[in-house]
Protein backbone atom coordinates (compact mmCIF):
# COMPACT_ATOMS: atom_id res chain seq x y z
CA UNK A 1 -4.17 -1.12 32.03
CA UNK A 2 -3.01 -0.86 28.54
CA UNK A 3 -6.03 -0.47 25.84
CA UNK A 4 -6.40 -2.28 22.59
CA UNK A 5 -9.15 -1.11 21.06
CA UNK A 6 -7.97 -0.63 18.05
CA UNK A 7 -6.82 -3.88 17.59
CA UNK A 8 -9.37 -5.64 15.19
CA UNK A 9 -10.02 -8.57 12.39
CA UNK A 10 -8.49 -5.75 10.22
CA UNK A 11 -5.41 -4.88 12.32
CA UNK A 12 -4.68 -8.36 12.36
CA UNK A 13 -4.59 -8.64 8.77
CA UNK A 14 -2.52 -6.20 8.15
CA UNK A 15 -0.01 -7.79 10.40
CA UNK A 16 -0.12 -11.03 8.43
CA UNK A 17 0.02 -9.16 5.43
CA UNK A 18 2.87 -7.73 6.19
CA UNK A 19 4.31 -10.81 7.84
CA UNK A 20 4.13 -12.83 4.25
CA UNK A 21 4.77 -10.06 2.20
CA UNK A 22 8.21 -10.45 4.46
CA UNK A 23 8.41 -13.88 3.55
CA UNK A 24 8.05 -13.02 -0.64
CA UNK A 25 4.64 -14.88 -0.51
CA UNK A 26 2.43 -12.12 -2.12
CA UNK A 27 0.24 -14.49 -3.20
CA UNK A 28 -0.80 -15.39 -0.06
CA UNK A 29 -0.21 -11.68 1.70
CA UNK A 30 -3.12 -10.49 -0.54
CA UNK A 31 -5.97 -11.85 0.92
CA UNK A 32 -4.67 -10.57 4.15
CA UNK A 33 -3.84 -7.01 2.53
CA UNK A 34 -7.45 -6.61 1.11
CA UNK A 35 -9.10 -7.35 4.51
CA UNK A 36 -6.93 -4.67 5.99
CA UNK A 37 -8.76 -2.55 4.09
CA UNK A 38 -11.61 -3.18 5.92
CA UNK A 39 -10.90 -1.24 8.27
CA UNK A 40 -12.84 1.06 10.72
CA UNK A 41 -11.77 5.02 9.97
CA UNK A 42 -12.97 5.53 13.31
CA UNK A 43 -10.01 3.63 14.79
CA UNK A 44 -6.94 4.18 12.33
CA UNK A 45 -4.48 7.45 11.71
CA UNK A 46 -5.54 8.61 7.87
CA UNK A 47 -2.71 7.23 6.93
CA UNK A 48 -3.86 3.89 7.78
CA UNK A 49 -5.66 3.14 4.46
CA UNK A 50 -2.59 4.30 2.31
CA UNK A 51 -0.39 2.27 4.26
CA UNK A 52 -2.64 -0.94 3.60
CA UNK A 53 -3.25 0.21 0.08
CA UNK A 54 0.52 0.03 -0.43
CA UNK A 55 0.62 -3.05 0.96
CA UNK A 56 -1.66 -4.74 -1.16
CA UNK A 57 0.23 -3.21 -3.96
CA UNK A 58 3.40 -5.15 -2.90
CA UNK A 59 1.77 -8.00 -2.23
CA UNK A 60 0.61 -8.27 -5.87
CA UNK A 61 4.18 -6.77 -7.14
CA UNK A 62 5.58 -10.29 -5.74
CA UNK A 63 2.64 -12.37 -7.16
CA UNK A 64 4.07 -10.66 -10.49
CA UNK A 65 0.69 -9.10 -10.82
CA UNK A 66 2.32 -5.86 -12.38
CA UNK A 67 -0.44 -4.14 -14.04
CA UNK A 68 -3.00 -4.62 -10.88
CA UNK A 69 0.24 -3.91 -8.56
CA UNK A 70 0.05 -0.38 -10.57
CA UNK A 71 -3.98 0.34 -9.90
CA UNK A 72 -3.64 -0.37 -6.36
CA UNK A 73 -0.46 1.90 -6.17
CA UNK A 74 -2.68 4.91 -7.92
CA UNK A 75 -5.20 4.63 -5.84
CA UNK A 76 -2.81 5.12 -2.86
CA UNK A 77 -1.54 7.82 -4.64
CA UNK A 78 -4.75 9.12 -3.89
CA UNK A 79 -4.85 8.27 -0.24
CA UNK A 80 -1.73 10.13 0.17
CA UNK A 81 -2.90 13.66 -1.20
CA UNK A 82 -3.49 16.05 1.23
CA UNK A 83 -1.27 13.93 4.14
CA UNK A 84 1.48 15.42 6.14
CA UNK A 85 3.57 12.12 6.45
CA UNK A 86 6.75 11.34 5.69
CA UNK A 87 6.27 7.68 6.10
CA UNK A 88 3.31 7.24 3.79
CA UNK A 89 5.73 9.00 0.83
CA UNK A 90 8.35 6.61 1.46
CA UNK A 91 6.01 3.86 1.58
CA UNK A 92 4.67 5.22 -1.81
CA UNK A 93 8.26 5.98 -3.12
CA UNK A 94 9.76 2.02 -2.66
CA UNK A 95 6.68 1.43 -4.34
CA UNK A 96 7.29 3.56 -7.13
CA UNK A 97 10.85 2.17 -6.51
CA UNK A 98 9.81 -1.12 -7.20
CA UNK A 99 7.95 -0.47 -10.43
CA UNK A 100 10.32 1.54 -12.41
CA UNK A 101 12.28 -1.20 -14.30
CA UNK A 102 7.98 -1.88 -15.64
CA UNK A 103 7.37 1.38 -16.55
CA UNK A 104 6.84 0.31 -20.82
CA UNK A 105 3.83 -1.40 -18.68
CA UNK A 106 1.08 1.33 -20.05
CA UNK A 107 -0.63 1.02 -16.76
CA UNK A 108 2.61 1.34 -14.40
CA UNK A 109 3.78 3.93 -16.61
CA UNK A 110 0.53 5.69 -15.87
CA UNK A 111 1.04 5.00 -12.15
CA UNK A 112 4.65 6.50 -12.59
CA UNK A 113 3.40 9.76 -13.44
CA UNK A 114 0.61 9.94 -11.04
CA UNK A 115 2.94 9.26 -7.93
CA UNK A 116 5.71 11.83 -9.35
CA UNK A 117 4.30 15.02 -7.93
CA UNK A 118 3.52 13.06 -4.96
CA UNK A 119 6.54 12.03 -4.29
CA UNK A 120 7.73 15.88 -5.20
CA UNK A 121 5.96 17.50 -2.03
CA UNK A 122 8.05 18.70 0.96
């Protein structure tokens, strides 16, 4: 017998996060994104939190929320210091993807920066 433990309220709103971030509706795929955050560390890879911090970070890119879409993206800069996965840097670099045409934003321009040496590590 399979086990789902891990699959909680938060799980599940990541899923429909990223189910209406899919559709473009980031307006709605926030309030799913910041429950995801919710989660329980005890049950999620580390890279769990950066993952759902990204997402929220979409989800307000699309709601043309570009200054907020740039605080949430820092702070998953954050997240991803000090992980070994690929997957969280590419989640982080279409991200930073995403923002670059905003960067005379002061606050995405700011986020720019921070994710650069990020993004740098090998």
């Amino acid at each position: 017998m399979a086990r789902i433990g891990y699959f909680d309220e938060s799980y599940l709103a990541t899923k429909f996060g990223h189910c209406f971030t899919a559709l473009g509706r980031g307006d709605v795929a926030q309030r799913f994104a910041s429950r995801s955050l919710k989660m329980d560390g005890r049950q999620f890879l580390p890279e769990g939190r950066q993952f759902n911090l990204v997402l929220l970070a979409v989800a307000h890119a699309q709601a043309g929320e570009l200054e907020e879409t740039a605080r949430v993206g820092s702070d998953a800069v954050d997240a991803v210091e000090g992980l070994h996965s690929s997957r969280a840097r590419d989640y982080l670099a279409e991200l930073a993807d995403r923002l670059s045409q905003h960067v005379g934003i002061p606050t995405v321009r700011d986020f720019a920066e921070r994710a650069r040496p990020a993004l740098q590590v090998t």
